[in-house]
C-alpha atoms as a PDB file:
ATOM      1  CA  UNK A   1      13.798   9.239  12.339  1.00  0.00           C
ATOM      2  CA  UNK A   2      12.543  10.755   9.333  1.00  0.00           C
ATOM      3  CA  UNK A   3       9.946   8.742   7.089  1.00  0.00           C
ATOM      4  CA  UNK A   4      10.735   9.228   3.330  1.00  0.00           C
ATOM      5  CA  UNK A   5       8.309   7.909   0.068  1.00  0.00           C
ATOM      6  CA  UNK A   6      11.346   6.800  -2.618  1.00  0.00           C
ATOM      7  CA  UNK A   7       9.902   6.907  -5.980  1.00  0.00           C
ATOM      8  CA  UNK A   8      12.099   4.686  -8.494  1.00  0.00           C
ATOM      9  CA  UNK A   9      11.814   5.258 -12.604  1.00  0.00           C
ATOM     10  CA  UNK A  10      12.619   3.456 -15.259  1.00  0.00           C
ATOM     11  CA  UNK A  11      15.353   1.342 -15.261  1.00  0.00           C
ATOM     12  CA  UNK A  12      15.830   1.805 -11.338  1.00  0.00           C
ATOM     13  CA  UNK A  13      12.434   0.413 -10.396  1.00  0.00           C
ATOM     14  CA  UNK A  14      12.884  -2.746 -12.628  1.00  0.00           C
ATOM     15  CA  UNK A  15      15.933  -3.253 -10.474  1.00  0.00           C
ATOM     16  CA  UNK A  16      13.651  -2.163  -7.354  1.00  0.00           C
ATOM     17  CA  UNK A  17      10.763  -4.378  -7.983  1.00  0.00           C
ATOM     18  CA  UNK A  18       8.847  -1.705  -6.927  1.00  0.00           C
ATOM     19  CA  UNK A  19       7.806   1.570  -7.966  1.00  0.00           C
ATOM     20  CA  UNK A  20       7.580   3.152  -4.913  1.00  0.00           C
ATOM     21  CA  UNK A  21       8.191   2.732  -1.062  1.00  0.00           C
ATOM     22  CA  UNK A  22       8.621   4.616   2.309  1.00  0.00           C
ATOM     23  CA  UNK A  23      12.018   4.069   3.955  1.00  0.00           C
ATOM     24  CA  UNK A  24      12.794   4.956   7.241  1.00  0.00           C
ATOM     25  CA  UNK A  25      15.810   6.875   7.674  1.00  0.00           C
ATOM     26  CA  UNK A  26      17.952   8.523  10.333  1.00  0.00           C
ATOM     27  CA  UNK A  27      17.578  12.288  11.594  1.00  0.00           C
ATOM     28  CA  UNK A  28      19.270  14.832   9.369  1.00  0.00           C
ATOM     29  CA  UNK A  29      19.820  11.886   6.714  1.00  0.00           C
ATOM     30  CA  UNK A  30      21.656  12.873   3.702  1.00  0.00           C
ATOM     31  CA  UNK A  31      20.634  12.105   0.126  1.00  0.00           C
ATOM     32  CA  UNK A  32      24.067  10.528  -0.966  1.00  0.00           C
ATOM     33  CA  UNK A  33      23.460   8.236   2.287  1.00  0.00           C
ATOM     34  CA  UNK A  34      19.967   7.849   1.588  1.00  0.00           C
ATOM     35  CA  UNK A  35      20.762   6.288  -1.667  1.00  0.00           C
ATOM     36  CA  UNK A  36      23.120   4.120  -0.272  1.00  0.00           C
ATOM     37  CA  UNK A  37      20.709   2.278   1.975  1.00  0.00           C
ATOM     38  CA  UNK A  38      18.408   1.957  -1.221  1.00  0.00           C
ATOM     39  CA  UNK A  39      21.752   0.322  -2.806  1.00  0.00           C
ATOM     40  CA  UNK A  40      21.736  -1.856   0.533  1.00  0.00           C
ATOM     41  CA  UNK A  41      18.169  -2.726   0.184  1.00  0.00           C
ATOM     42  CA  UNK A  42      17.908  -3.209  -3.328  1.00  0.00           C
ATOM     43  CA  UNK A  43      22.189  -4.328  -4.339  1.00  0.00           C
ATOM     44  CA  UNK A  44      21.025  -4.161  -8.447  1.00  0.00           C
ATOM     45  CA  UNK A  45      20.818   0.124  -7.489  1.00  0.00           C
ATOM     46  CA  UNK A  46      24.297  -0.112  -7.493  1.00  0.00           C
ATOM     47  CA  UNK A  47      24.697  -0.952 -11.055  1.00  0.00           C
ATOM     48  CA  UNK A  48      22.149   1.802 -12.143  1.00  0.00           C
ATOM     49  CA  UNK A  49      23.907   4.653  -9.497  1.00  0.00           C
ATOM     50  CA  UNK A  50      27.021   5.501 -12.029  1.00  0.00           C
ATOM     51  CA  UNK A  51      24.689   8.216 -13.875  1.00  0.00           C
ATOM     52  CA  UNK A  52      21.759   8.558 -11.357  1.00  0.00           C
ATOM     53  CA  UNK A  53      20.209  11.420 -10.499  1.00  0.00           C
ATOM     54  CA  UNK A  54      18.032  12.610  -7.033  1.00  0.00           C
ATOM     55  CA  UNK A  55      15.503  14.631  -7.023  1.00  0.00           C
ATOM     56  CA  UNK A  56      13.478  15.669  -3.240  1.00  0.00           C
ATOM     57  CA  UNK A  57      10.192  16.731  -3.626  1.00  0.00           C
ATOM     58  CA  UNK A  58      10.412  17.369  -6.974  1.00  0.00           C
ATOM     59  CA  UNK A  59      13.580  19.241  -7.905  1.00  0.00           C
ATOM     60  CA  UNK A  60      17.123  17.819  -8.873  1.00  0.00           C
ATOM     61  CA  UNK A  61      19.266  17.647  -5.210  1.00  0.00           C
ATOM     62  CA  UNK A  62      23.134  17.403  -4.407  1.00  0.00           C
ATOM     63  CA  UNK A  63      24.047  14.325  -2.454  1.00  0.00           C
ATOM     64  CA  UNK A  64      24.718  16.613   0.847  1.00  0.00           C
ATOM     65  CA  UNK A  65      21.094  17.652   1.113  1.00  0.00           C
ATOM     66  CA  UNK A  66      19.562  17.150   3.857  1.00  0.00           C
ATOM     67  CA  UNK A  67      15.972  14.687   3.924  1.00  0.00           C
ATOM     68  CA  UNK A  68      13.312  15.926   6.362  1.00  0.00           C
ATOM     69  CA  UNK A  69      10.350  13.425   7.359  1.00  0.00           C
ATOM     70  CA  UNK A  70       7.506  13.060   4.506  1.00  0.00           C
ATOM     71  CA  UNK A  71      10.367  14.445   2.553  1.00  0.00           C
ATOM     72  CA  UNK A  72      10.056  12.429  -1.294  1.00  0.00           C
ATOM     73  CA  UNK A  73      12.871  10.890  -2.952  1.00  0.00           C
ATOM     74  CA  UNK A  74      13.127   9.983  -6.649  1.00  0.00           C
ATOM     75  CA  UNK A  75      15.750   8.041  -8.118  1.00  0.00           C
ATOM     76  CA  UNK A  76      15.979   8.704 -11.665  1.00  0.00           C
ATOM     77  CA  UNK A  77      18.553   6.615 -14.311  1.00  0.00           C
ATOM     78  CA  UNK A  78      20.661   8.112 -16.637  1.00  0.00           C
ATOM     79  CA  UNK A  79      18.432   8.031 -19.820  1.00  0.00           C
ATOM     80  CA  UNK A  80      19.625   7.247 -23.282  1.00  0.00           C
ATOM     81  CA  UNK A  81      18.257   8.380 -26.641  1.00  0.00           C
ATOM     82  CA  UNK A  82      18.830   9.768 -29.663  1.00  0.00           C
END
């Protein structure tokens, strides 16, 4: 089991409710998967995940990465502007 802080921005932690959380995930968890069980915890993710972006511990992250335990996952919206 690997424990795992998710940090949501913007409009993902509206849809969240919550800024931030620790999820417990299993063993050699991918990110793509991890974000899936967010989408399964929190269903509004799903309508945010079209342009969403991962970062662990800080950097941007493919959906096959790997999490390790007191690994940190953000979940960051696409972000308009002008």
């Amino acid at each position: 089991m690997a424990r795992v802080k998710v940090l949501y921005w913007a409009q993902a932690r509206e849809v969240a409710s919550v800024a931030a959380e620790t999820v417990a995930l299993p063993a050699g968890c991918s990110v793509g998967a991890a974000f899936r069980a967010l989408v399964e915890s929190h269903p509004g993710l799903a309508a945010v995940g079209g342009g969403v972006q991962l970062a662990v511990n800080g950097e941007l992250a493919e959906e096959d990465a790997v999490l390790s335990d007191g690994d940190e996952l953000a979940v960051l919206p696409p972000v308009a502007g002008g």
